[in-house]
C-alpha atoms as a PDB file:
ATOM      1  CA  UNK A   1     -11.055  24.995 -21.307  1.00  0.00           C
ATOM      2  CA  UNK A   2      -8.144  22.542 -20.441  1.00  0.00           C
ATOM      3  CA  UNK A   3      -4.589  23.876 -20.207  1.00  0.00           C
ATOM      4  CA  UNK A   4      -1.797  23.404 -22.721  1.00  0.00           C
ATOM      5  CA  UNK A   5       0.200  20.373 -22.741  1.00  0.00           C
ATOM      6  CA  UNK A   6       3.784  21.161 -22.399  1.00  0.00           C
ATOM      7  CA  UNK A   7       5.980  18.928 -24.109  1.00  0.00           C
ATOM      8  CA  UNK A   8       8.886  17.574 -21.614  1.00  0.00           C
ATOM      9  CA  UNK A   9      11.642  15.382 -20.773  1.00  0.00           C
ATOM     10  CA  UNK A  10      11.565  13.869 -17.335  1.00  0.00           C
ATOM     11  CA  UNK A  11      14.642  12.844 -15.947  1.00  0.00           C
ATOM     12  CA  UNK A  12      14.741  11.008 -12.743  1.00  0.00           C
ATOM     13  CA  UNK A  13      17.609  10.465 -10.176  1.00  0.00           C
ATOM     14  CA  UNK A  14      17.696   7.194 -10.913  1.00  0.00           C
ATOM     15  CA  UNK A  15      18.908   7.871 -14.737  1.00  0.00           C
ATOM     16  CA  UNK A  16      15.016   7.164 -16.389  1.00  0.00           C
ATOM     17  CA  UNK A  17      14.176   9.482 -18.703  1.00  0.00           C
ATOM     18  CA  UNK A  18      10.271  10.158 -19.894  1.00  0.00           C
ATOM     19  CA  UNK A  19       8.885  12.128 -22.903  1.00  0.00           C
ATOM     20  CA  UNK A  20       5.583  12.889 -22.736  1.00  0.00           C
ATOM     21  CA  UNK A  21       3.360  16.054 -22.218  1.00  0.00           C
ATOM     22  CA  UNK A  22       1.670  17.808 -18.638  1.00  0.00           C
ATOM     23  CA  UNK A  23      -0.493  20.512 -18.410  1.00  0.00           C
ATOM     24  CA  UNK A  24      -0.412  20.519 -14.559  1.00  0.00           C
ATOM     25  CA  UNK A  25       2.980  20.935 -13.430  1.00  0.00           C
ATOM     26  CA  UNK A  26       3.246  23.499 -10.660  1.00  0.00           C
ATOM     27  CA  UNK A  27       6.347  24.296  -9.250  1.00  0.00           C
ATOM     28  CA  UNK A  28       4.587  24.469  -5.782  1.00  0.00           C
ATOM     29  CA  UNK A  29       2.845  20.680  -6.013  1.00  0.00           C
ATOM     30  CA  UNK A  30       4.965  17.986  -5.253  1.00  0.00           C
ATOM     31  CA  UNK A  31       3.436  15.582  -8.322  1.00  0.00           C
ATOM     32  CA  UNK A  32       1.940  16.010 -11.862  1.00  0.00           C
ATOM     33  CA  UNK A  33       1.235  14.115 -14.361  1.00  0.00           C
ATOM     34  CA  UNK A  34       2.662  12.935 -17.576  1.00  0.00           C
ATOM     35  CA  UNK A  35       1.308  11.641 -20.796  1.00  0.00           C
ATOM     36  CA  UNK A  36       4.099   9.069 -22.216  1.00  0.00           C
ATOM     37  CA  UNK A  37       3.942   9.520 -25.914  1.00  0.00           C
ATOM     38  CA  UNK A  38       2.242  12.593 -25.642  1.00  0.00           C
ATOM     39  CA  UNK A  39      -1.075  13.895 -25.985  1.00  0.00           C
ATOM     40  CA  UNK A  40      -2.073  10.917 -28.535  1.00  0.00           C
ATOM     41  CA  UNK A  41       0.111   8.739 -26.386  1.00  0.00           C
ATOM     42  CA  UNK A  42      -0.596   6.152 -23.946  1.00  0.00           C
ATOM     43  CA  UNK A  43      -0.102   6.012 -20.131  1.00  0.00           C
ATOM     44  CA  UNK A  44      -1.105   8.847 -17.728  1.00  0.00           C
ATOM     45  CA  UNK A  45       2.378   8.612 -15.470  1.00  0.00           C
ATOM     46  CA  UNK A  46       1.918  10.333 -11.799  1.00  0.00           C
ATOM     47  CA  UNK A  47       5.529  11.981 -11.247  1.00  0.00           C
ATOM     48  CA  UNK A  48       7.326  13.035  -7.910  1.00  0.00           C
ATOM     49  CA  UNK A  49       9.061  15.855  -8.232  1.00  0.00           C
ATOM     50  CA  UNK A  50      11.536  15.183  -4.888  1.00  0.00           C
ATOM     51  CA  UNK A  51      12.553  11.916  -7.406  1.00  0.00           C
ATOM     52  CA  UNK A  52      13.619  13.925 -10.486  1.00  0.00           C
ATOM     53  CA  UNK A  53      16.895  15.947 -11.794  1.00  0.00           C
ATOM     54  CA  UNK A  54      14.907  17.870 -13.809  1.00  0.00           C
ATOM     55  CA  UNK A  55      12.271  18.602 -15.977  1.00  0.00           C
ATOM     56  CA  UNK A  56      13.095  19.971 -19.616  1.00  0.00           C
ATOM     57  CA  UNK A  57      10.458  21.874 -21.587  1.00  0.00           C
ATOM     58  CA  UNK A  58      11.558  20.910 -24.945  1.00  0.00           C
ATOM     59  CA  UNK A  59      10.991  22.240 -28.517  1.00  0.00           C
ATOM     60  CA  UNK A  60      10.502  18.598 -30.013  1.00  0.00           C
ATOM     61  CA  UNK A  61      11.255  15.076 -28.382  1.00  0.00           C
ATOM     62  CA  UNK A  62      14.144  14.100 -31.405  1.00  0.00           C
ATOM     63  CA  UNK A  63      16.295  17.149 -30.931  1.00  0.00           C
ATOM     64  CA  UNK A  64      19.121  16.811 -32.693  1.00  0.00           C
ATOM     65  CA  UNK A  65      21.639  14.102 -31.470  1.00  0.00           C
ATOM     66  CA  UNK A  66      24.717  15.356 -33.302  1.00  0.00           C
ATOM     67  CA  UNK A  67      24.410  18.993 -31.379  1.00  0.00           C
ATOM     68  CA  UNK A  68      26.715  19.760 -28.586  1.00  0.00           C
ATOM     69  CA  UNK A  69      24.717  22.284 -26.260  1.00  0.00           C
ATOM     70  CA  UNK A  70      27.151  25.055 -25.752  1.00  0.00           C
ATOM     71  CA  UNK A  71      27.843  24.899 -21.354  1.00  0.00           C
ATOM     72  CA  UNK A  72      28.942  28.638 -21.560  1.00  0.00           C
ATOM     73  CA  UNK A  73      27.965  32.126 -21.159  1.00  0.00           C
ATOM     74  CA  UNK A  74      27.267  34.647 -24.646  1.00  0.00           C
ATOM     75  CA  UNK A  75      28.151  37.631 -24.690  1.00  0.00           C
ATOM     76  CA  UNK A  76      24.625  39.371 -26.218  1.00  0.00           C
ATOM     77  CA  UNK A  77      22.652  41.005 -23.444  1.00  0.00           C
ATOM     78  CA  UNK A  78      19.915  39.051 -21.809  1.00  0.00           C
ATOM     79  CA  UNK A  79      17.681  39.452 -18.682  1.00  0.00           C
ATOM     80  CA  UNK A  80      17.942  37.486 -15.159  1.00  0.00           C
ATOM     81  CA  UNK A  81      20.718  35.762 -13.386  1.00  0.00           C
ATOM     82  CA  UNK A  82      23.378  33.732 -14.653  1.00  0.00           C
ATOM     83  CA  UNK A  83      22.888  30.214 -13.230  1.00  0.00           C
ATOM     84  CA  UNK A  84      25.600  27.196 -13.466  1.00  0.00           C
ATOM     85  CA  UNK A  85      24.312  23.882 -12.107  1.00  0.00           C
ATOM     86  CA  UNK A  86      26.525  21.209 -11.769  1.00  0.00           C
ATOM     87  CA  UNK A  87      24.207  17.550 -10.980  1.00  0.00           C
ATOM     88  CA  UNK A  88      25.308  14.416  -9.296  1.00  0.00           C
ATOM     89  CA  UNK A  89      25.117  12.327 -12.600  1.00  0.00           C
ATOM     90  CA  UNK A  90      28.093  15.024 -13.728  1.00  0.00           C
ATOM     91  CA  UNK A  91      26.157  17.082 -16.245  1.00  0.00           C
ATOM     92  CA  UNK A  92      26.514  20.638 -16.320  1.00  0.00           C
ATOM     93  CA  UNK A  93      23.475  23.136 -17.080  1.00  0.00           C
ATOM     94  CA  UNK A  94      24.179  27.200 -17.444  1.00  0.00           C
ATOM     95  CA  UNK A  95      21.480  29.268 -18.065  1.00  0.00           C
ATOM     96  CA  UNK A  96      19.575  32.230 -16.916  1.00  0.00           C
ATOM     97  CA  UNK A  97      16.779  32.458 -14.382  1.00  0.00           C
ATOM     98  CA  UNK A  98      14.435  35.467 -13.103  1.00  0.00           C
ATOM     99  CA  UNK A  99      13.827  33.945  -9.663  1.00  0.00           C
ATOM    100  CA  UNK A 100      15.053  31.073  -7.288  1.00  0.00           C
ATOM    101  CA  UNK A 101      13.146  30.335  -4.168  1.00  0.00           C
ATOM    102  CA  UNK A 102      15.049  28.125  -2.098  1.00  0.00           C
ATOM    103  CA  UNK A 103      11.667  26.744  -0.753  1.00  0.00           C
ATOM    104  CA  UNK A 104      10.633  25.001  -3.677  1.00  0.00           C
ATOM    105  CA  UNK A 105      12.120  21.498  -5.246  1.00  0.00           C
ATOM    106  CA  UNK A 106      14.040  23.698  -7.689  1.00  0.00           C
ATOM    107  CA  UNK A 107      14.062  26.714  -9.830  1.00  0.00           C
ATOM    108  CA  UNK A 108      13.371  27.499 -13.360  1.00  0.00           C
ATOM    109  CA  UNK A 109      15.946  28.405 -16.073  1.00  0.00           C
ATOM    110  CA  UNK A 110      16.716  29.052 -19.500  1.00  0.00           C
ATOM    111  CA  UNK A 111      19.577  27.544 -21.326  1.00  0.00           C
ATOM    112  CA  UNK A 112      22.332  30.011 -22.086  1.00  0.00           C
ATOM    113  CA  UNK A 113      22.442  28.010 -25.654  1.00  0.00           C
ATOM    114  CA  UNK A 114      20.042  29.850 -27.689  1.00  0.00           C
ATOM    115  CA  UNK A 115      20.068  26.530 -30.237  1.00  0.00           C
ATOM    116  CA  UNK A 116      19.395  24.360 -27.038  1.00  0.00           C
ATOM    117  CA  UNK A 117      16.577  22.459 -27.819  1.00  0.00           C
ATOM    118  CA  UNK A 118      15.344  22.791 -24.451  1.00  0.00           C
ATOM    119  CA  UNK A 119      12.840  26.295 -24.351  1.00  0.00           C
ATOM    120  CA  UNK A 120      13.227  25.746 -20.568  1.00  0.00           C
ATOM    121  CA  UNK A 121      14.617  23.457 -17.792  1.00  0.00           C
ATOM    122  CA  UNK A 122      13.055  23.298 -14.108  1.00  0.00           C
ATOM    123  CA  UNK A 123      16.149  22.131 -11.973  1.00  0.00           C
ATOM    124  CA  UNK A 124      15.813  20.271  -8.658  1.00  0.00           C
ATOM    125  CA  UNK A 125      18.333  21.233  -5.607  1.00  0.00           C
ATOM    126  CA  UNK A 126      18.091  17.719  -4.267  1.00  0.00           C
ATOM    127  CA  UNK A 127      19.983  16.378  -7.702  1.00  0.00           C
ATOM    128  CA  UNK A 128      22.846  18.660  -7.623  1.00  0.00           C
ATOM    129  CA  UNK A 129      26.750  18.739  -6.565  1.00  0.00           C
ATOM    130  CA  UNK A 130      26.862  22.473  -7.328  1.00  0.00           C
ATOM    131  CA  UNK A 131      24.924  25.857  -8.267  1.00  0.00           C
ATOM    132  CA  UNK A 132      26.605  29.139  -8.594  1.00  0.00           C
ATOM    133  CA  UNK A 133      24.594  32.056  -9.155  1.00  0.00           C
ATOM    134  CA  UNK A 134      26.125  35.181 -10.910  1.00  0.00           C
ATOM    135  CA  UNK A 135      29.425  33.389 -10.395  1.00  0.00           C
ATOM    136  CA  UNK A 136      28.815  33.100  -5.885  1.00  0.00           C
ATOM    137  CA  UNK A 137      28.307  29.335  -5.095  1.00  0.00           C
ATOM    138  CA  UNK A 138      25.719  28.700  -3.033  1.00  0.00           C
ATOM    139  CA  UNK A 139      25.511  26.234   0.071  1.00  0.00           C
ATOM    140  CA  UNK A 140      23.245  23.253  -0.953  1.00  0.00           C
ATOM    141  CA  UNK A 141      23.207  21.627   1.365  1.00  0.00           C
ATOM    142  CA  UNK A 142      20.554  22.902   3.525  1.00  0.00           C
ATOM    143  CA  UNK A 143      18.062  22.485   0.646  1.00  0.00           C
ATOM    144  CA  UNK A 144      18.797  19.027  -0.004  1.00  0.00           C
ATOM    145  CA  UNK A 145      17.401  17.670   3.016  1.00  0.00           C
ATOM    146  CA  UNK A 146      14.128  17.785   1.571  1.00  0.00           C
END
């Protein structure tokens, strides 16, 4: 039985961004691949994950262009640690995660925004200026050598 295709938004270093679907992204493999367009779309794209930002598990690919993602911390009572990630293209993510392991590409979070259209976001270390977890920052620059 073939795995679930996630539907995601690859963003690159570089500034590309992809839409498309995987169903074998492991955090531990340093590729997958991605189905541009989908699972009815086109191209089978081989991705490096050392090249990317991040990787946002998204709701639907049109989102809604008029929302402004709220970059702050709520108030209701949620699980995991509160994660603020500040990337070298200036964007700012905050969100919760359950785990980093600082020997992986990046870590797994979920957007503080509950209306974000993004279910989940895997950020890379390599692509960031800052990350604070539970408000400590933490020294990057050991894991950006990778």
């Amino acid at each position: 039985m073939p795995l679930p295709a996630n539907k995601v938004v690859v963003h690159d270093q570089e500034g590309n961004l992809f839409k498309g679907t995987t169903a074998d992204f492991l955090s531990k493999r340093p590729t997958f691949h991605l189905m541009v367009g989908g699972v009815e779309g086109g191209a089978v794209k081989e991705i490096y994950v050392a090249s990317l930002k991040a990787i946002f598990f998204v709701k639907d690919f049109q989102g809604d262009p008029a929302y402004h993602e709220v970059k702050a911390f709520s108030e209701r009572p949620v699980s995991g640690k509160k994660v603020k990630a500040v990337f070298k293209d200036g964007e700012i993510m905050v969100g919760y995660t359950h785990a980093i392991n600082f020997d992986q590409p990046g870590f797994f979070m979920v957007p503080a925004d509950t209306n974000s259209n993004n279910e989940r976001i895997y950020a890379i270390f390599s692509a960031m200026t800052e990350l604070e977890i539970d408000g400590r920052p933490i020294d990057l620059r050991k894991f950006q050598k990778r």
